[in-house]
Every structure is written in structure tokens, then in C-alpha cells.
N, C-alpha and C. Protein backbone atom coordinates (compact mmCIF):
# COMPACT_ATOMS: atom_id res chain seq x y z
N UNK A 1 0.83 -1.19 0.00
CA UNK A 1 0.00 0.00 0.00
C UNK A 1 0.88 1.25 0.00
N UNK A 2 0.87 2.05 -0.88
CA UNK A 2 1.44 3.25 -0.97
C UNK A 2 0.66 4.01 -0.32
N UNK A 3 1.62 4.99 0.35
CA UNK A 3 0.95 6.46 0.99
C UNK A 3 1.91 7.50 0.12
N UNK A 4 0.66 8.70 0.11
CA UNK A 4 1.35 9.95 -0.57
C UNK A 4 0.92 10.92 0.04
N UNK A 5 1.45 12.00 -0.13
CA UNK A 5 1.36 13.22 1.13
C UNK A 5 1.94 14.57 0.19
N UNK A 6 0.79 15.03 -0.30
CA UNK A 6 1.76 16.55 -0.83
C UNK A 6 1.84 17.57 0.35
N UNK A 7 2.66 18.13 -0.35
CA UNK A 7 2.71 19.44 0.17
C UNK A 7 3.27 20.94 -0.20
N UNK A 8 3.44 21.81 -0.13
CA UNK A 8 3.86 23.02 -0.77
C UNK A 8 3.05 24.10 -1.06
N UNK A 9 1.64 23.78 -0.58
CA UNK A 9 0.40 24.53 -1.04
C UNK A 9 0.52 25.76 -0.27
N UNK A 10 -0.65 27.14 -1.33
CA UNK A 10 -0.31 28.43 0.13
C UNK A 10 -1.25 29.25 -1.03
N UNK A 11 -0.77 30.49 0.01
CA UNK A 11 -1.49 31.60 -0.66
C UNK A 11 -0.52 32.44 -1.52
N UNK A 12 -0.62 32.96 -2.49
CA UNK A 12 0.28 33.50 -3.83
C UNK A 12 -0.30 34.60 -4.56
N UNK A 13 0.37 35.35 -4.91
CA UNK A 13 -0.66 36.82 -5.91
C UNK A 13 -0.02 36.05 -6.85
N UNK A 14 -0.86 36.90 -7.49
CA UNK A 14 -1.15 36.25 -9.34
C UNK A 14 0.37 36.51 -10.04
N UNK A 15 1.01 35.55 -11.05
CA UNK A 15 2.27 36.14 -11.72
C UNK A 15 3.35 35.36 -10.05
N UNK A 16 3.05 35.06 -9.18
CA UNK A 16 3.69 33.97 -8.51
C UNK A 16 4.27 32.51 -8.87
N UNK A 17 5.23 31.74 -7.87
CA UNK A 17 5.01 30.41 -8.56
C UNK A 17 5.17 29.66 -7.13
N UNK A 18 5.03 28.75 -7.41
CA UNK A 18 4.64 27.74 -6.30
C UNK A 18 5.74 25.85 -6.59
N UNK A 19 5.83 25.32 -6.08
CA UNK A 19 6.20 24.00 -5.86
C UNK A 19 5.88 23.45 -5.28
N UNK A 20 4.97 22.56 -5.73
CA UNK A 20 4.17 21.21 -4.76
C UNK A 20 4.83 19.89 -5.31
N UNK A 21 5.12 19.45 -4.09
CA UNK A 21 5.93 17.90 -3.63
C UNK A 21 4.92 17.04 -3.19
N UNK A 22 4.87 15.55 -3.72
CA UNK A 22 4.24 14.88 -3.29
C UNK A 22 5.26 13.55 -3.32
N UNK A 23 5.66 13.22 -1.68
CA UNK A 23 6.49 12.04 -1.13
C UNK A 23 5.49 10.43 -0.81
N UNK A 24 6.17 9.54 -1.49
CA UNK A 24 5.41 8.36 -1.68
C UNK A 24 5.86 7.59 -0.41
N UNK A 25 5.50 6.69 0.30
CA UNK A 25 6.02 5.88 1.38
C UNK A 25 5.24 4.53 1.28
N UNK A 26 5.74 3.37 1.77
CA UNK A 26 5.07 2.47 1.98
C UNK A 26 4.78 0.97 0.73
N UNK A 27 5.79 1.96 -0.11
CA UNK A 27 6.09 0.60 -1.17
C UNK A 27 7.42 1.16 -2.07
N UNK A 28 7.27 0.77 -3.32
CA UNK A 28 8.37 0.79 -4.22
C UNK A 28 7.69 2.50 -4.89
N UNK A 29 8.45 3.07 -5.57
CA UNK A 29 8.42 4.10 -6.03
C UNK A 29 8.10 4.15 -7.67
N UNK A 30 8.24 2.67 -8.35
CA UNK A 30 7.75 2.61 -8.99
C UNK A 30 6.85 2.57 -10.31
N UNK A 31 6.20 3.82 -9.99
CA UNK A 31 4.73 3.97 -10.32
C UNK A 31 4.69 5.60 -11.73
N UNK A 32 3.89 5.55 -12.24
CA UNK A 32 3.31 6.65 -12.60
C UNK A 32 3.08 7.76 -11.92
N UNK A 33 3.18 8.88 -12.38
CA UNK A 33 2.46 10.08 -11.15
C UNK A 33 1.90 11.04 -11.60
N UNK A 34 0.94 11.00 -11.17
CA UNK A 34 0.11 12.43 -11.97
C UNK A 34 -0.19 13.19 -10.66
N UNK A 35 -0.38 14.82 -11.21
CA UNK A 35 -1.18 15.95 -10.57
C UNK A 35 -2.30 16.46 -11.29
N UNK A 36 -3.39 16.25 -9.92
CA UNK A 36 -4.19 16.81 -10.65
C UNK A 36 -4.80 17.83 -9.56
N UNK A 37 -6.39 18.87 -9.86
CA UNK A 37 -6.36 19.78 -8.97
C UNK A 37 -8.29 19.80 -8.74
N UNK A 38 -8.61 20.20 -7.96
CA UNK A 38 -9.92 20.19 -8.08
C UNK A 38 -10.16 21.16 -7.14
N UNK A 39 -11.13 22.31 -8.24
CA UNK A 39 -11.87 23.67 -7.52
C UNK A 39 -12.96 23.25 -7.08
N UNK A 40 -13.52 24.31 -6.28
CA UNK A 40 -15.05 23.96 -5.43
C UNK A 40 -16.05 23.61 -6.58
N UNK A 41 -16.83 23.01 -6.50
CA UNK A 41 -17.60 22.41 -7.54
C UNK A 41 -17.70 22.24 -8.75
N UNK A 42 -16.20 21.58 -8.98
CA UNK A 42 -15.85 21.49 -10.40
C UNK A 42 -15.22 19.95 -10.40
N UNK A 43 -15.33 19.20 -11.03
CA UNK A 43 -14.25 17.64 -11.00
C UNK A 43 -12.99 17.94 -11.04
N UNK A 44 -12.72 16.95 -10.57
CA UNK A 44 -10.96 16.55 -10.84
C UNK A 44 -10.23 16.63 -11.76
N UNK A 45 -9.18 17.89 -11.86
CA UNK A 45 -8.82 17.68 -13.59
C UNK A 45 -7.49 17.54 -13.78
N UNK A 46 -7.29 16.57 -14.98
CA UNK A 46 -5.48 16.46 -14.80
C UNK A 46 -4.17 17.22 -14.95
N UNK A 47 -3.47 17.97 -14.58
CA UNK A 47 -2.47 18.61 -14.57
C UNK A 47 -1.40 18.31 -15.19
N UNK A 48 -0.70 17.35 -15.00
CA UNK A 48 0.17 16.89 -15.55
C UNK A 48 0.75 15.40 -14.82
N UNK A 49 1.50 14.81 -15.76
CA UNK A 49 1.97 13.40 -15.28
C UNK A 49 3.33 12.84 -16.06
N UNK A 50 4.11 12.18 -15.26
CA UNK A 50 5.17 11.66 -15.45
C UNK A 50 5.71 10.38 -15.11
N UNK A 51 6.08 9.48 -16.13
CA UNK A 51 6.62 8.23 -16.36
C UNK A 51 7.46 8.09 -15.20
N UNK A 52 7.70 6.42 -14.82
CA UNK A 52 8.07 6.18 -13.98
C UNK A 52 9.81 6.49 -13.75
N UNK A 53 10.33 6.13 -15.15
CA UNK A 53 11.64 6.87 -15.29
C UNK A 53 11.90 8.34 -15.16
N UNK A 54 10.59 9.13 -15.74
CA UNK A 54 11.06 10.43 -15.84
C UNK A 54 11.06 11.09 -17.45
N UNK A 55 10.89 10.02 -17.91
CA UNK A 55 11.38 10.25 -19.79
C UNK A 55 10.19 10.65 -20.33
N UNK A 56 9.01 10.92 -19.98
CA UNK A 56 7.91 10.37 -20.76
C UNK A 56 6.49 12.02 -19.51
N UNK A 57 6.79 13.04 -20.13
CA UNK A 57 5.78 13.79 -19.23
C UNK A 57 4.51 14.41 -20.25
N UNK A 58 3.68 14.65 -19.74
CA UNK A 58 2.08 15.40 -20.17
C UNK A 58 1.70 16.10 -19.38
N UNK A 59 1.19 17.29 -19.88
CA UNK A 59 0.57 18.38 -19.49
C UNK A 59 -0.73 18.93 -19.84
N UNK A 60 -1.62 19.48 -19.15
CA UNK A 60 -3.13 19.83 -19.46
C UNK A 60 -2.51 21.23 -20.42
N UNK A 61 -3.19 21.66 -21.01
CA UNK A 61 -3.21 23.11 -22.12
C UNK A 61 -3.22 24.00 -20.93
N UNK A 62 -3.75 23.85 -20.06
CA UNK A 62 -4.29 25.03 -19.45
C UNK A 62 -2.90 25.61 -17.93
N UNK A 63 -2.03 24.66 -18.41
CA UNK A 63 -0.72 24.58 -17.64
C UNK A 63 0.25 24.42 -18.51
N UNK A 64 0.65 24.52 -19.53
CA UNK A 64 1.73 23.83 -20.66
C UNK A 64 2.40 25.36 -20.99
N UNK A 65 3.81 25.14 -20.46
CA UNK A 65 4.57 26.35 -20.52
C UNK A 65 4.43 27.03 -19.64
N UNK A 66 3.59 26.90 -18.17
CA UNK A 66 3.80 27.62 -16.86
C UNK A 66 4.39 26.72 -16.24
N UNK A 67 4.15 25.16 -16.39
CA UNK A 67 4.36 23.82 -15.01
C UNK A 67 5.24 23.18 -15.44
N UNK A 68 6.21 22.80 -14.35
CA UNK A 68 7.08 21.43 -15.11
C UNK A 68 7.09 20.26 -13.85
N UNK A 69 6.66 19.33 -14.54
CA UNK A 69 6.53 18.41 -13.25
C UNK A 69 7.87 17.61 -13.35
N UNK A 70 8.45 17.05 -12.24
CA UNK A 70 9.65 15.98 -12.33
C UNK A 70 9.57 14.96 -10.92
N UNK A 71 10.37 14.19 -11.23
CA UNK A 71 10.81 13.41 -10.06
C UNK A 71 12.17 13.29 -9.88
N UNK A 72 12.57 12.70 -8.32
CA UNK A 72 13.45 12.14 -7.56
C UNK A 72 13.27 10.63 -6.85
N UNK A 73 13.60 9.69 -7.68
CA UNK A 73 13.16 8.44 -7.42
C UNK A 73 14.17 8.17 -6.38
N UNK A 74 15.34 8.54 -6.21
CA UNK A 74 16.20 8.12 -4.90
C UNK A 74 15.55 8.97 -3.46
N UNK A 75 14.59 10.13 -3.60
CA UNK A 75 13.81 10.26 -2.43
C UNK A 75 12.50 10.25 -2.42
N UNK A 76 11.76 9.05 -3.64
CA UNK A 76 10.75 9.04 -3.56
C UNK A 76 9.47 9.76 -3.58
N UNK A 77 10.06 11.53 -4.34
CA UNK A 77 9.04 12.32 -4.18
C UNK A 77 8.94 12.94 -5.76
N UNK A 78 7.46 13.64 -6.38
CA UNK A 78 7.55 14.23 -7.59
C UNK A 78 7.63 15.77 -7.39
N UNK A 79 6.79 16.22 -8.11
CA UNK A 79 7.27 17.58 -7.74
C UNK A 79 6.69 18.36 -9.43
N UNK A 80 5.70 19.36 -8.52
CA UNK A 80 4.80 20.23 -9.95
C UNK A 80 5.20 21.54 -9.55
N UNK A 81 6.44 22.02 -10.04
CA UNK A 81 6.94 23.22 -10.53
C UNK A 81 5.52 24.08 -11.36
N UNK A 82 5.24 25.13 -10.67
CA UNK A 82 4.14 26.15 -10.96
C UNK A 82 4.58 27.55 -11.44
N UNK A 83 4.43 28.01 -12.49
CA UNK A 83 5.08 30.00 -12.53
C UNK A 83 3.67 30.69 -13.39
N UNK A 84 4.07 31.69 -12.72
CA UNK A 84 2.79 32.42 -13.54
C UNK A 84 1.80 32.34 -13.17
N UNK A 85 1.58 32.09 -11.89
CA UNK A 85 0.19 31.42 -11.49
C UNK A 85 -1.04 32.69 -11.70
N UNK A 86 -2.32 31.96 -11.90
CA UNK A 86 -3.29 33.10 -12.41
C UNK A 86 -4.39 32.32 -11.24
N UNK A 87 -5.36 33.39 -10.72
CA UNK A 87 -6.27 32.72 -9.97
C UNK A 87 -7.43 31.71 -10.29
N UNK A 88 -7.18 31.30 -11.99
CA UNK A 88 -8.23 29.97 -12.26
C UNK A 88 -7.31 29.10 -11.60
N UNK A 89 -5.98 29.34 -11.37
CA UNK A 89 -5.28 27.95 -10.83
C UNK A 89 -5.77 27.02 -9.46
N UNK A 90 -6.51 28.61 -8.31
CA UNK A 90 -6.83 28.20 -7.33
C UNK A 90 -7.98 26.63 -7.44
N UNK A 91 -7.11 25.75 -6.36
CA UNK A 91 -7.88 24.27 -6.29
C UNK A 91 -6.89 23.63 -5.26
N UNK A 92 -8.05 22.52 -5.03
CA UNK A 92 -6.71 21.58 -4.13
C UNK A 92 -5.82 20.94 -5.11
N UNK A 93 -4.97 20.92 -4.81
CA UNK A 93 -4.20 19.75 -5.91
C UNK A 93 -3.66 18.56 -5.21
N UNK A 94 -4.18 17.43 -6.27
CA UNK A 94 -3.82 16.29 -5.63
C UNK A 94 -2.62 15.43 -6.66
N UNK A 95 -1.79 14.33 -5.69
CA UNK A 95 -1.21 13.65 -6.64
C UNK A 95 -1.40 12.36 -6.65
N UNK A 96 -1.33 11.34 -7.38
CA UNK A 96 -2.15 10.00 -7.82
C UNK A 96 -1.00 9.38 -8.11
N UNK A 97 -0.81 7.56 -7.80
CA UNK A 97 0.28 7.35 -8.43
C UNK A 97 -0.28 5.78 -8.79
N UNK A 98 -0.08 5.50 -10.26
CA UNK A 98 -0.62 4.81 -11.24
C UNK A 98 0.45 3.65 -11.76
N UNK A 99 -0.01 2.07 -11.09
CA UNK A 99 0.65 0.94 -11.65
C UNK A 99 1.38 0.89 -13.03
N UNK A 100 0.18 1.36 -13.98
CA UNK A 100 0.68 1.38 -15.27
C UNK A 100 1.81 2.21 -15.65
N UNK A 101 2.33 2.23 -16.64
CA UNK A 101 3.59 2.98 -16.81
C UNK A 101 3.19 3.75 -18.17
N UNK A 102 2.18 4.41 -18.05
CA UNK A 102 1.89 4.85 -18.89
C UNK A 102 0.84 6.24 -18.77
N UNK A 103 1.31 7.40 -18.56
CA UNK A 103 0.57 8.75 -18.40
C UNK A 103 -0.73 8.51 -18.57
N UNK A 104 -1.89 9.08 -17.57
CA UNK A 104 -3.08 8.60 -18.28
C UNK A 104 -4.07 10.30 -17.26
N UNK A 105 -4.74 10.70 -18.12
CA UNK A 105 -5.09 12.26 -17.82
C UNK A 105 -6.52 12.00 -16.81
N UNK A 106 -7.17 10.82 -17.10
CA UNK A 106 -8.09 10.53 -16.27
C UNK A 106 -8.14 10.21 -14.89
N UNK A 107 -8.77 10.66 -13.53
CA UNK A 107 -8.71 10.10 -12.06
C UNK A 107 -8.86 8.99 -12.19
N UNK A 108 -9.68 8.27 -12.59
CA UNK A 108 -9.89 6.69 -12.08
C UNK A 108 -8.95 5.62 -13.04
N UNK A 109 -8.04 6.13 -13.57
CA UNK A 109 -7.08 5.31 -13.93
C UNK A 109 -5.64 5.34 -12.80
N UNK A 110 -5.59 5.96 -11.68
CA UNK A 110 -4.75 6.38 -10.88
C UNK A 110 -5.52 5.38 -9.77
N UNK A 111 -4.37 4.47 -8.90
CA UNK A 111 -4.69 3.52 -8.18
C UNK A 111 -4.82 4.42 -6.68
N UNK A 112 -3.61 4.85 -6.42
CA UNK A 112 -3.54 5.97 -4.60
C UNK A 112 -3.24 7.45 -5.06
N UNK A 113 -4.05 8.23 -4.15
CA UNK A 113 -3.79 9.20 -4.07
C UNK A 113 -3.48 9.80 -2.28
N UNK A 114 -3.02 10.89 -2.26
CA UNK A 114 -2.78 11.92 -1.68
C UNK A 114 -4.29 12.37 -0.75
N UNK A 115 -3.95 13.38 0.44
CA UNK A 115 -4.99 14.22 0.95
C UNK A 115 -5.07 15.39 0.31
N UNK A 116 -3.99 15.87 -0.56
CA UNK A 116 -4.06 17.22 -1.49
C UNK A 116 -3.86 18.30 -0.26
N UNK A 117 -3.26 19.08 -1.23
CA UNK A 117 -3.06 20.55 -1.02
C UNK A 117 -3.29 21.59 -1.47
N UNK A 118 -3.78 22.82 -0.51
CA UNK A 118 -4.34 23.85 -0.99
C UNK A 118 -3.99 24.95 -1.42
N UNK A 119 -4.25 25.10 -2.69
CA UNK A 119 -3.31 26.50 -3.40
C UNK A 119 -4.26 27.68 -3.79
N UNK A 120 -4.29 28.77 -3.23
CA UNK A 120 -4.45 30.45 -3.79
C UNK A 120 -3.95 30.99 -4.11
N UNK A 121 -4.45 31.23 -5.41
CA UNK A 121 -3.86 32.74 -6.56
C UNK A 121 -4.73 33.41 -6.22
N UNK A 122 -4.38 34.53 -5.61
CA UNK A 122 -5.12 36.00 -5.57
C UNK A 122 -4.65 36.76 -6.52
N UNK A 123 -5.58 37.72 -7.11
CA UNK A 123 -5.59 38.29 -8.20
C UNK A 123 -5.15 40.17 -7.51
């Protein structure tokens, strides 16, 4: 059973950037990893995700050229590099980490997730 735990979330004016870490524990490292973020009454939407090596990343449009996501498989944690932040960004963001080895933009293809963390862009 994997556990994941982000963190890095906060409050930010707009044209800010942010770094959210999400550290895996409790098995092999593995895995797929996606971020994704979810505003108050809106679904879960995917952010971006990265192969288990590292070789292989995707990004939503609505983040592509502000975010760079990466990992550190010798400490088990990923990591969604944020710039430019604008206040549609505000949401929790969560991170998911997926058996398959293969990026996948949808939540229910992601086996564990995270309690998420909370990010504000004030405008």
C-alpha cells in the first residue's frame, strides 16, 4: 500500500510560482504520477503526469509552458513546478500514483492518491 502526502500549497498573488511535492512511502516508487487539482464544484482535472523513469511527461493546455513536473526516485518524491500562477489555478491539488507505466489524464485510472493541497492565486 502506498501512501502519498503533498505538500507546498499556500497563498500566492497572481504572476507567482509555487512547488508542490508529493512524497510516496510504503512501497516501491515505482509507479506513474500524476497531478491533478480540483476547484469547489468542479471535477478533478489532470495537470500533468510523469513516467516512472522520468522520460515520458504530459501536461493539461491550461498549464503547458507555466508547469514542469519531475521526479526524484532516490527520495521518492515528484514535484509540480508552478510560474505564472493566475487565480483559475486556485484548487486543491492532488497527486495520484498509477501501476501502469503509462501517463493517463483521467482520475480513475490512478490507483492511490494523496490528501491534497491547498493553493491560492489572488488576483
Amino acid at each position: 500500500q502506498v501512501r502519498l502526502v503533498e505538500s507546498g500549497g499556500g497563498l500566492v498573488q497572481a504572476g507567482g510560482s509555487l512547488r508542490l511535492s508529493c512524497a510516496a512511502s510504503g512501497g516501491t516508487f515505482s509507479y506513474t504520477m500524476g497531478w491533478f487539482r480540483q476547484a469547489p464544484g468542479k471535477e478533478r482535472e489532470f495537470v500533468a503526469g510523469i513516467s516512472w523513469s522520468g522520460g515520458n511527461t504530459h501536461y493539461a493546455e491550461s498549464v503547458k509552458g507555466r508547469s514542469a513536473i519531475f521526479r526524484d526516485n532516490a527520495k521518492n518524491t515528484v514535484y509540480l513546478q508552478m510560474n505564472s500562477l493566475i487565480p483559475e489555478d486556485t484548487a486543491v491539488y492532488y497527486c495520484g500514483a498509477r501501476i501502469y507505466n503509462i501517463v493517463a489524464v483521467t482520475p480513475n485510472a490512478y490507483d492511490y492518491w494523496g490528501q491534497g493541497t491547498q493553493v491560492t492565486v489572488s488576483s
